[in-house]
N, C-alpha and C. Protein backbone atom coordinates (compact mmCIF):
# COMPACT_ATOMS: atom_id res chain seq x y z
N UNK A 1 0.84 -1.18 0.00
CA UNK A 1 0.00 0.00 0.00
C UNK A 1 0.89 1.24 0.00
N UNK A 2 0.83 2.29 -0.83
CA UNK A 2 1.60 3.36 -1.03
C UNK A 2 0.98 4.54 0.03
N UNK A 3 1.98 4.97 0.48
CA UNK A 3 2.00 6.37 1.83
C UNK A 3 2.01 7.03 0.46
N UNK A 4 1.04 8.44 1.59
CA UNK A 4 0.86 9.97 0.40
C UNK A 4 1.88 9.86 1.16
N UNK A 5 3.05 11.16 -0.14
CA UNK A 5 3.97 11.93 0.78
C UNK A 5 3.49 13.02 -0.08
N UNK A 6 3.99 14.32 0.93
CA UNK A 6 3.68 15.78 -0.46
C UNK A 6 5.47 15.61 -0.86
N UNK A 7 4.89 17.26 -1.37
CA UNK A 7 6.41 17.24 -2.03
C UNK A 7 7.70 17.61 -1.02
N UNK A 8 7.42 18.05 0.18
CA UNK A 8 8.31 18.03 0.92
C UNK A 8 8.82 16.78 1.77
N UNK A 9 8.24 15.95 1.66
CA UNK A 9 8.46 14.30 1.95
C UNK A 9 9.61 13.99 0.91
N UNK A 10 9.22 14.31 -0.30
CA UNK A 10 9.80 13.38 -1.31
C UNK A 10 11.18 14.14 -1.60
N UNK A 11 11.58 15.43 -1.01
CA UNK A 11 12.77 16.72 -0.86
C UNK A 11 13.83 15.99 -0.17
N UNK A 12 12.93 14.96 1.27
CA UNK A 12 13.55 14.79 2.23
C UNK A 12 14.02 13.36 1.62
N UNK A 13 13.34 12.48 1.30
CA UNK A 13 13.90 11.27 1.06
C UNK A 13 14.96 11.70 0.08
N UNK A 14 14.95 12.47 -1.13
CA UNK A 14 15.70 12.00 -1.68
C UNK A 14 17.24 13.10 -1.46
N UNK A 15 17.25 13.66 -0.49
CA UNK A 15 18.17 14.18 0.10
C UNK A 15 18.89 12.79 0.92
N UNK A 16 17.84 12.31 1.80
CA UNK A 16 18.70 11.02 2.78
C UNK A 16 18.96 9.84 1.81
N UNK A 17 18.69 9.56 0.03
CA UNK A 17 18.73 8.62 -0.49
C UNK A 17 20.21 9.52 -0.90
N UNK A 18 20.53 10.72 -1.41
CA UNK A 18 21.60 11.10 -1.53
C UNK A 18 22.64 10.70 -0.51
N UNK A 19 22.36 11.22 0.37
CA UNK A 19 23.77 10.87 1.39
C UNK A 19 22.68 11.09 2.85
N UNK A 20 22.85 9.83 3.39
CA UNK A 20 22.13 9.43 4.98
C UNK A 20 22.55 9.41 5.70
N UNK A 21 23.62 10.50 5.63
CA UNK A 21 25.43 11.03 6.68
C UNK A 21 24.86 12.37 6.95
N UNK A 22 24.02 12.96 6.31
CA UNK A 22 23.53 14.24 6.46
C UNK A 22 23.17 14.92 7.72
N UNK A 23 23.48 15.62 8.37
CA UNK A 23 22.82 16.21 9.65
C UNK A 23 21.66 16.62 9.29
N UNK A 24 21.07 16.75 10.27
CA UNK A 24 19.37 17.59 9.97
C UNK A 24 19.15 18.66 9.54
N UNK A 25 19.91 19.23 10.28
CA UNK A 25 20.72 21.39 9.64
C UNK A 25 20.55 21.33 8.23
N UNK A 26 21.57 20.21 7.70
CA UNK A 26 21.83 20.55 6.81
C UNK A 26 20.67 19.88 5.14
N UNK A 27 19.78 19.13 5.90
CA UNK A 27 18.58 18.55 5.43
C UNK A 27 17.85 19.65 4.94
N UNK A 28 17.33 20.34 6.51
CA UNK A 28 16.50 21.53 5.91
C UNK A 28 17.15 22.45 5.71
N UNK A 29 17.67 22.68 5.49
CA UNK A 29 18.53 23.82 4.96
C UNK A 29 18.41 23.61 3.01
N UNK A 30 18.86 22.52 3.02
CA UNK A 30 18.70 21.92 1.26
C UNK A 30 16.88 21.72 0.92
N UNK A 31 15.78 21.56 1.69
CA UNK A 31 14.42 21.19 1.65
C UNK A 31 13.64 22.44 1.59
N UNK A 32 14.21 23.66 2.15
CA UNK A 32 14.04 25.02 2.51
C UNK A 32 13.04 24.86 3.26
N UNK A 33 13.55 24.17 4.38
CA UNK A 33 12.60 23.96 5.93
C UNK A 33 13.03 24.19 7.17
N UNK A 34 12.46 23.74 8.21
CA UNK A 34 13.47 23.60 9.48
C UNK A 34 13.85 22.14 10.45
N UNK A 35 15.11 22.26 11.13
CA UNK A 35 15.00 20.93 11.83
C UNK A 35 14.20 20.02 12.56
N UNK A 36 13.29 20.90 13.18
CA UNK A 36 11.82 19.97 14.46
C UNK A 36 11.49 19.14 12.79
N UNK A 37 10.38 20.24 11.94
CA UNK A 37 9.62 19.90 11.23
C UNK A 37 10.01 18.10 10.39
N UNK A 38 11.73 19.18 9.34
CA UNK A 38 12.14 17.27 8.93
C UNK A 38 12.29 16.29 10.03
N UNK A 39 12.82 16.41 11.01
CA UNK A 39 12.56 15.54 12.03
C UNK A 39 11.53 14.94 11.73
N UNK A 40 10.23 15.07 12.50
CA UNK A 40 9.42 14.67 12.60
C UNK A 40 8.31 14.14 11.30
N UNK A 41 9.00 14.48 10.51
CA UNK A 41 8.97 13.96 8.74
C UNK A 41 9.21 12.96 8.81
N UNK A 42 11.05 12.77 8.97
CA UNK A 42 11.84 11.29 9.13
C UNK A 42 10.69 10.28 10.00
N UNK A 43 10.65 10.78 11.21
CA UNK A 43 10.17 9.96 12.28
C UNK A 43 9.01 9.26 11.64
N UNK A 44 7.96 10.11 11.11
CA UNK A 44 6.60 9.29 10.46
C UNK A 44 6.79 8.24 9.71
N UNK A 45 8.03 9.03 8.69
CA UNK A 45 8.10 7.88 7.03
C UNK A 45 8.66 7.08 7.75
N UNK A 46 9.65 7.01 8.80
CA UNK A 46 9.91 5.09 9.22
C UNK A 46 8.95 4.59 10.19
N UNK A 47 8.25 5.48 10.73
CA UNK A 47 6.86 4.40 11.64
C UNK A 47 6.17 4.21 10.21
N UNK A 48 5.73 4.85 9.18
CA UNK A 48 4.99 4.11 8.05
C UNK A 48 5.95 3.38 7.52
N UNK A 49 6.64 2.97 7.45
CA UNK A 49 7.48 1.65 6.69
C UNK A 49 7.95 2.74 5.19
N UNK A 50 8.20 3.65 5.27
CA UNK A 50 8.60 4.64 3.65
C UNK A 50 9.97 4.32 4.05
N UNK A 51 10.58 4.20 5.34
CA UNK A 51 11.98 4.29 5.37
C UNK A 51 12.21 3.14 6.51
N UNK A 52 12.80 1.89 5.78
CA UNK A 52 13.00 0.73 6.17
C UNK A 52 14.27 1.00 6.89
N UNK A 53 15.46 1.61 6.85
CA UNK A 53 17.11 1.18 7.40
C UNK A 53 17.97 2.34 7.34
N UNK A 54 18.83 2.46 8.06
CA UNK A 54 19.62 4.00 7.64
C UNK A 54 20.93 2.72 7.84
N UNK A 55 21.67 3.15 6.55
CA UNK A 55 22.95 2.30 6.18
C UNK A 55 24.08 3.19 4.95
N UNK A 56 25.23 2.17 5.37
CA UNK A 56 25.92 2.97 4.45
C UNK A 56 26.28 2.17 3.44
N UNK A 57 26.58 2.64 2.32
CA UNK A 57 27.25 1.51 1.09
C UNK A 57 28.75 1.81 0.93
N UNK A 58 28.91 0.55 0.74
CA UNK A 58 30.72 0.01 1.01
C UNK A 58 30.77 0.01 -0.53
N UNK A 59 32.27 0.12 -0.43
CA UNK A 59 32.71 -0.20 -2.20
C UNK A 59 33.31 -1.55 -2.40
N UNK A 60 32.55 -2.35 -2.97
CA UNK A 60 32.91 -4.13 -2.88
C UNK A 60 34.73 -4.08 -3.55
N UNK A 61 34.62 -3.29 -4.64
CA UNK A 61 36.15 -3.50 -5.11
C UNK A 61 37.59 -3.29 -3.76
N UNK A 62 36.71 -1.94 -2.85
CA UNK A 62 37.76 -1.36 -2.55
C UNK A 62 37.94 -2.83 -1.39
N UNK A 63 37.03 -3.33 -1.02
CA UNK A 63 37.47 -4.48 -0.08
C UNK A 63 37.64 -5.93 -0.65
N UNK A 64 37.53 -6.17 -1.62
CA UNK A 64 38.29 -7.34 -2.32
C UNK A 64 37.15 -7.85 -3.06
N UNK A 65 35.99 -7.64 -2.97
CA UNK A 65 34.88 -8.41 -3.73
C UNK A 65 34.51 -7.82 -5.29
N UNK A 66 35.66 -8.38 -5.96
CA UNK A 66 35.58 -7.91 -6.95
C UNK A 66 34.99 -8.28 -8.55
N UNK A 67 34.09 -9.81 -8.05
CA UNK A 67 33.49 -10.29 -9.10
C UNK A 67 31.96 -10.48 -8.24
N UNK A 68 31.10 -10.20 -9.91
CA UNK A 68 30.00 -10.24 -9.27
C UNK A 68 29.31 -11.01 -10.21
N UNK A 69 28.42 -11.59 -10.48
CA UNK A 69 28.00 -12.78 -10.98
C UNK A 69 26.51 -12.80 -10.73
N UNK A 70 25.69 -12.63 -11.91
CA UNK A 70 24.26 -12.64 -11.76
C UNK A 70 24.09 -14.46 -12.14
N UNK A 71 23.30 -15.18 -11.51
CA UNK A 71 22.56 -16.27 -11.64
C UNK A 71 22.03 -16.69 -11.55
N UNK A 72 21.26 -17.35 -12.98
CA UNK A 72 20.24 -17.63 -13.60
C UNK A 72 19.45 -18.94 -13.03
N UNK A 73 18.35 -19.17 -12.10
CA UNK A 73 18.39 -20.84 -11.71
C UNK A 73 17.08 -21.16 -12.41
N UNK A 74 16.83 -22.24 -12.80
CA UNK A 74 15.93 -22.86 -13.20
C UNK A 74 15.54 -24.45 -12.36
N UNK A 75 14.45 -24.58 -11.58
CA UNK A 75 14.22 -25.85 -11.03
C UNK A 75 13.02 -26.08 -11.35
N UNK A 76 13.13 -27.48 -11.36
CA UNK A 76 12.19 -28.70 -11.32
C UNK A 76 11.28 -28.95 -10.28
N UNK A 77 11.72 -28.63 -9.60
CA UNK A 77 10.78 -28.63 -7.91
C UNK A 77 10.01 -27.83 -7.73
N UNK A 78 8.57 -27.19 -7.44
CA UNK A 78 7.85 -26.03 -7.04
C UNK A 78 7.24 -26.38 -5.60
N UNK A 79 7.60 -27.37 -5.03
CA UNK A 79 6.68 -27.73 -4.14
C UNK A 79 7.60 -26.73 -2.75
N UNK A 80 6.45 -26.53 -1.47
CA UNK A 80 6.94 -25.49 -0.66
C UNK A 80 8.15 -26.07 0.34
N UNK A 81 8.32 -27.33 0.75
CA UNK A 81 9.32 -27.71 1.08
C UNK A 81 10.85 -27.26 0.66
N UNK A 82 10.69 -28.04 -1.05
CA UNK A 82 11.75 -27.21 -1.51
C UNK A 82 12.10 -25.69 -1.93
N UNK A 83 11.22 -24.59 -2.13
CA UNK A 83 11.11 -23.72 -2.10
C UNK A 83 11.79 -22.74 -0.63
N UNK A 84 11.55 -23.80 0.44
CA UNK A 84 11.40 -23.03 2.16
C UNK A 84 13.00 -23.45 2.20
N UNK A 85 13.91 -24.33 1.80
CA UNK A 85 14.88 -25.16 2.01
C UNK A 85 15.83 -24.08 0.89
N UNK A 86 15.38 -23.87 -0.27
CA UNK A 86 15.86 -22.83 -1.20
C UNK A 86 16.21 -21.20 -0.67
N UNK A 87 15.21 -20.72 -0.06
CA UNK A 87 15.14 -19.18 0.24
C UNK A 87 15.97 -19.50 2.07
N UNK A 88 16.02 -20.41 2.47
CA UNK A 88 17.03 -20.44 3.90
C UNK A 88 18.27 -20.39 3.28
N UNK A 89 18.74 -21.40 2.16
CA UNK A 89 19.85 -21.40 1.60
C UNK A 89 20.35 -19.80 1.06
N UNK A 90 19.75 -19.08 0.21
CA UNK A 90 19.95 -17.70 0.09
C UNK A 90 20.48 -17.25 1.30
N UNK A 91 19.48 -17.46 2.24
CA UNK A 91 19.47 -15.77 3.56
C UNK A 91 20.59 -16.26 4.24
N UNK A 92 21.25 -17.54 4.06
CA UNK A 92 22.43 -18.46 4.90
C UNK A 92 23.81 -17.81 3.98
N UNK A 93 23.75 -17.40 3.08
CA UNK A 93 24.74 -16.72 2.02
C UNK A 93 24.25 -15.17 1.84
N UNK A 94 26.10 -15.25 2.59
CA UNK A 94 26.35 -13.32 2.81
C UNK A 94 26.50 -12.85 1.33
N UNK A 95 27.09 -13.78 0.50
CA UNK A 95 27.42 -13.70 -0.68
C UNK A 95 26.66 -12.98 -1.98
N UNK A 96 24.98 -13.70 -2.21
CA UNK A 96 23.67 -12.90 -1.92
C UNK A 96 23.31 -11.87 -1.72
N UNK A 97 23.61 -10.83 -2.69
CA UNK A 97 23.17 -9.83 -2.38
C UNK A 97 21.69 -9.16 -2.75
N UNK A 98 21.14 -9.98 -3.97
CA UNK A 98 19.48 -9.92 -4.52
C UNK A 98 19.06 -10.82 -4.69
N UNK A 99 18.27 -11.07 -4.48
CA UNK A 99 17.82 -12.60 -5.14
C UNK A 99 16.29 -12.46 -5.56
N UNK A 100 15.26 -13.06 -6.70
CA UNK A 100 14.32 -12.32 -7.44
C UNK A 100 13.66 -13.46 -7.89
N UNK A 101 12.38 -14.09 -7.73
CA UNK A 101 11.85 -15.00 -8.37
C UNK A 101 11.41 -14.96 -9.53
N UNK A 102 10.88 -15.01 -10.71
CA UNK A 102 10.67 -14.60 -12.01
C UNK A 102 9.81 -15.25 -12.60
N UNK A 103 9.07 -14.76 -13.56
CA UNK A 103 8.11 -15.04 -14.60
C UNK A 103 8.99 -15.37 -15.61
N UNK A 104 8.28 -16.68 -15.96
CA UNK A 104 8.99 -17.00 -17.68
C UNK A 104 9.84 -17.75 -17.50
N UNK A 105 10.87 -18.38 -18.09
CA UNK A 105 11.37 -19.82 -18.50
C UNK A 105 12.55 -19.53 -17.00
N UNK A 106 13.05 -18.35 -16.87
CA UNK A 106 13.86 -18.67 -15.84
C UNK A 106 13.31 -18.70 -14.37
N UNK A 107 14.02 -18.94 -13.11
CA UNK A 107 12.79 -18.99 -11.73
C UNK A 107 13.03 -18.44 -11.24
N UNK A 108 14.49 -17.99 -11.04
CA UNK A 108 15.18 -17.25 -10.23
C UNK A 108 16.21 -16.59 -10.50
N UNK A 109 16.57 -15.52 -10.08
CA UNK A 109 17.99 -14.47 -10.42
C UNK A 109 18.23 -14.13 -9.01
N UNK A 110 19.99 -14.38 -9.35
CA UNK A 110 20.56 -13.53 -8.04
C UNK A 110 21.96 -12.81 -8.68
N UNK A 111 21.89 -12.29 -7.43
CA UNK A 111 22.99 -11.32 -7.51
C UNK A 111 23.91 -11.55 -6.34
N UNK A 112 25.41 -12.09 -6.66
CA UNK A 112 26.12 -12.51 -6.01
C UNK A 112 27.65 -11.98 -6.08
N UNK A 113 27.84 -11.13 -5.13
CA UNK A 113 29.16 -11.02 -5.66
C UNK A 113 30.64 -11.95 -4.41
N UNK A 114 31.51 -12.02 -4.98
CA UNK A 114 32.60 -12.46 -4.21
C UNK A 114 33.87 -11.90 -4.77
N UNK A 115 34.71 -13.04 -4.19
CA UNK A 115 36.35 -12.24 -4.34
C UNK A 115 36.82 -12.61 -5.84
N UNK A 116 36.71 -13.89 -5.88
CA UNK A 116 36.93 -14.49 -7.55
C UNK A 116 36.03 -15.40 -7.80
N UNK A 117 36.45 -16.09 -9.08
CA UNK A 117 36.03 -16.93 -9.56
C UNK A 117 35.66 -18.41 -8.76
N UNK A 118 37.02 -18.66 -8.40
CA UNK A 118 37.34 -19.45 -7.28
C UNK A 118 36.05 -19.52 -5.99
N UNK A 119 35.81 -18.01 -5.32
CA UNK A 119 35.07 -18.05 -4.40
C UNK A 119 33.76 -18.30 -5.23
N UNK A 120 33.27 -17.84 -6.03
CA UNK A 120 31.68 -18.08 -6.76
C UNK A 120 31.88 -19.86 -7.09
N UNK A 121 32.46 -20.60 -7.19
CA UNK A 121 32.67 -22.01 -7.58
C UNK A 121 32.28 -22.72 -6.09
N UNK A 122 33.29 -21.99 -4.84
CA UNK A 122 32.12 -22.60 -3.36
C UNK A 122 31.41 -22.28 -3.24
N UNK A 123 30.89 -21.07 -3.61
CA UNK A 123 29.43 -20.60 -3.15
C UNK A 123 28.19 -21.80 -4.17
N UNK A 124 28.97 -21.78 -5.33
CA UNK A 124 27.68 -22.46 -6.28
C UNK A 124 27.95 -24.34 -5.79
N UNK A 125 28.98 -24.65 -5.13
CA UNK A 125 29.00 -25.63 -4.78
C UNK A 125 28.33 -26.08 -3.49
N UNK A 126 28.57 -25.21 -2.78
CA UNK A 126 27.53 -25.27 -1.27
C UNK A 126 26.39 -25.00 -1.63
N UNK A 127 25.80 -24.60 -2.63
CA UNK A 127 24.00 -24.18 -2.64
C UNK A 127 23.76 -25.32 -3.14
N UNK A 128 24.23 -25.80 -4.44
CA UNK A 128 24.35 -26.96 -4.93
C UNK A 128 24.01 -28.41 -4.44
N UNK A 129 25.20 -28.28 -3.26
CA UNK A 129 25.01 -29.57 -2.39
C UNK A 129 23.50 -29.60 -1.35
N UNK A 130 23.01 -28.13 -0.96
CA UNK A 130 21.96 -28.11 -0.20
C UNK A 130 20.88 -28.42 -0.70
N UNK A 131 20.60 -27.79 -1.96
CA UNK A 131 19.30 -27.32 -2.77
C UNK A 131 19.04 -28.23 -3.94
N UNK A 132 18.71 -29.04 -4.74
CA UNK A 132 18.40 -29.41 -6.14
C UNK A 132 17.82 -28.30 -7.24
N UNK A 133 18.48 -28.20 -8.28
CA UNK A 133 18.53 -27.78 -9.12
C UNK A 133 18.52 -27.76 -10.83
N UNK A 134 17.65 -27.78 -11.51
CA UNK A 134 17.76 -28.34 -12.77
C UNK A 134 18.71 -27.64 -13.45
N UNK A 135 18.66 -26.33 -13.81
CA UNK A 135 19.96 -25.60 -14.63
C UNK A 135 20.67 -24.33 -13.38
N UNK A 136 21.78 -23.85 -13.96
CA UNK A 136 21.98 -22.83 -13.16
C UNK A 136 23.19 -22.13 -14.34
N UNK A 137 22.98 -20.68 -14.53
CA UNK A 137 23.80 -20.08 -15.52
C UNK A 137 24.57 -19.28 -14.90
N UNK A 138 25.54 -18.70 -15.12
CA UNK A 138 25.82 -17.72 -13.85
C UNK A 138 26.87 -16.89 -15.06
N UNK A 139 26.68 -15.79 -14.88
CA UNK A 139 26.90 -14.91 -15.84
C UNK A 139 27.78 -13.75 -15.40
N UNK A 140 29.00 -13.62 -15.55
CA UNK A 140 29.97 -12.56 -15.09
C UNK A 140 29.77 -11.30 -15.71
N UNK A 141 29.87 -10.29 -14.30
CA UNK A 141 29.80 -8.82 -14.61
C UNK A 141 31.02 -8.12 -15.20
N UNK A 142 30.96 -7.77 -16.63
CA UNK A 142 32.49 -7.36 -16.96
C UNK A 142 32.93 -5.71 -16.40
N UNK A 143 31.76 -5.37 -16.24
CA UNK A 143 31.71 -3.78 -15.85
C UNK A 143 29.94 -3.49 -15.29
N UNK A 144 30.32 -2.37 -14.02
CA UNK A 144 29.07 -1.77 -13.59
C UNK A 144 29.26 -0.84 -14.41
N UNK A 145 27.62 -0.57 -15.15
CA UNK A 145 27.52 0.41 -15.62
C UNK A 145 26.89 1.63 -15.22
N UNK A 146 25.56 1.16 -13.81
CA UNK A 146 25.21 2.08 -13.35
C UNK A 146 24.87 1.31 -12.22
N UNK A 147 24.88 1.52 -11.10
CA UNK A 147 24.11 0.69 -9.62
C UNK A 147 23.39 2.01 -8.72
N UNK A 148 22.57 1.85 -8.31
CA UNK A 148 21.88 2.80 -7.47
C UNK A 148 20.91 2.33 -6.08
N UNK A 149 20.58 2.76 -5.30
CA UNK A 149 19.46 2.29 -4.45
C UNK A 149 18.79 3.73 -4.47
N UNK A 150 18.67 4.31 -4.64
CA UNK A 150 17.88 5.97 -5.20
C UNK A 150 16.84 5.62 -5.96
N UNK A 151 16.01 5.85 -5.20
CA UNK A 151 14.27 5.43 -6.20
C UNK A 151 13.84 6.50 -6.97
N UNK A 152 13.11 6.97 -8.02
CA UNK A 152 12.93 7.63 -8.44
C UNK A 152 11.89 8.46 -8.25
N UNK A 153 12.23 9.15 -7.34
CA UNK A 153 11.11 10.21 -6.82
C UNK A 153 10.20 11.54 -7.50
């Protein structure tokens, strides 16, 4: 279910989707408001669920995770057992960074990054050994071309 925001809601998010290091000062100051008011802005949109987490984003290269690997799964199984045994296996891998069920010939996409090649070969070997699987493609990122978590406001 979608929260109204006006337009000074949507000033504020996408100021804290910019940078969520921001002091408040300097919030309304950029919103052309004042501190109580965005305050108590912030405060609503995360009791309504508009603002799930305040986090920061790391740079995977600068700490060694420098391959990232979208993959493609396709299974044979739909039943909820294996399904419940599938999505533990995900949330059990830090590695995992999206994971997406899908319409159409494929079932599932993830987004996985690690250090090399090497590390994506245990990771696909430990899911492997947990989970059954009919195909699995896994497709190397040669370059980011654009990544964002900035919604389009």
């Amino acid at each position: 279910m979608a929260v109204r925001l006006d337009d000074l809601d949507r000033k504020i998010l996408a100021q804290l989707q910019q940078d969520g290091g921001q002091s408040l000062d300097e919030i309304a100051r950029t919103v052309g408001s004042s501190k109580t008011p965005v305050w108590n802005r912030i405060r609503k949109m995360r009791e309504a669920g508009v603002i799930r987490a305040q986090t920061y984003l790391l740079d995977p290269e600068a700490l060694g995770f420098e391959a990232c690997f979208f993959v493609l799964i396709r299974t044979a199984e739909h039943d909820a057992d294996w399904q419940a045994a599938f999505l533990r296996a995900l949330r059990e891998r830090p590695e995992v960074l999206e994971a997406h069920r899908l319409a159409g010939d494929i079932d599932y996409i993830l987004k996985v990054r690690v250090k090399n090649a090497r590390a994506y070969d245990a990771f696909y070997q430990a899911l492997i050994s947990e989970v059954k699987v009919h195909n699995v493609t896994a497709l190397l990122s040669m370059e980011e071309i654009k990544s964002t978590t900035a919604l389009p406001l």
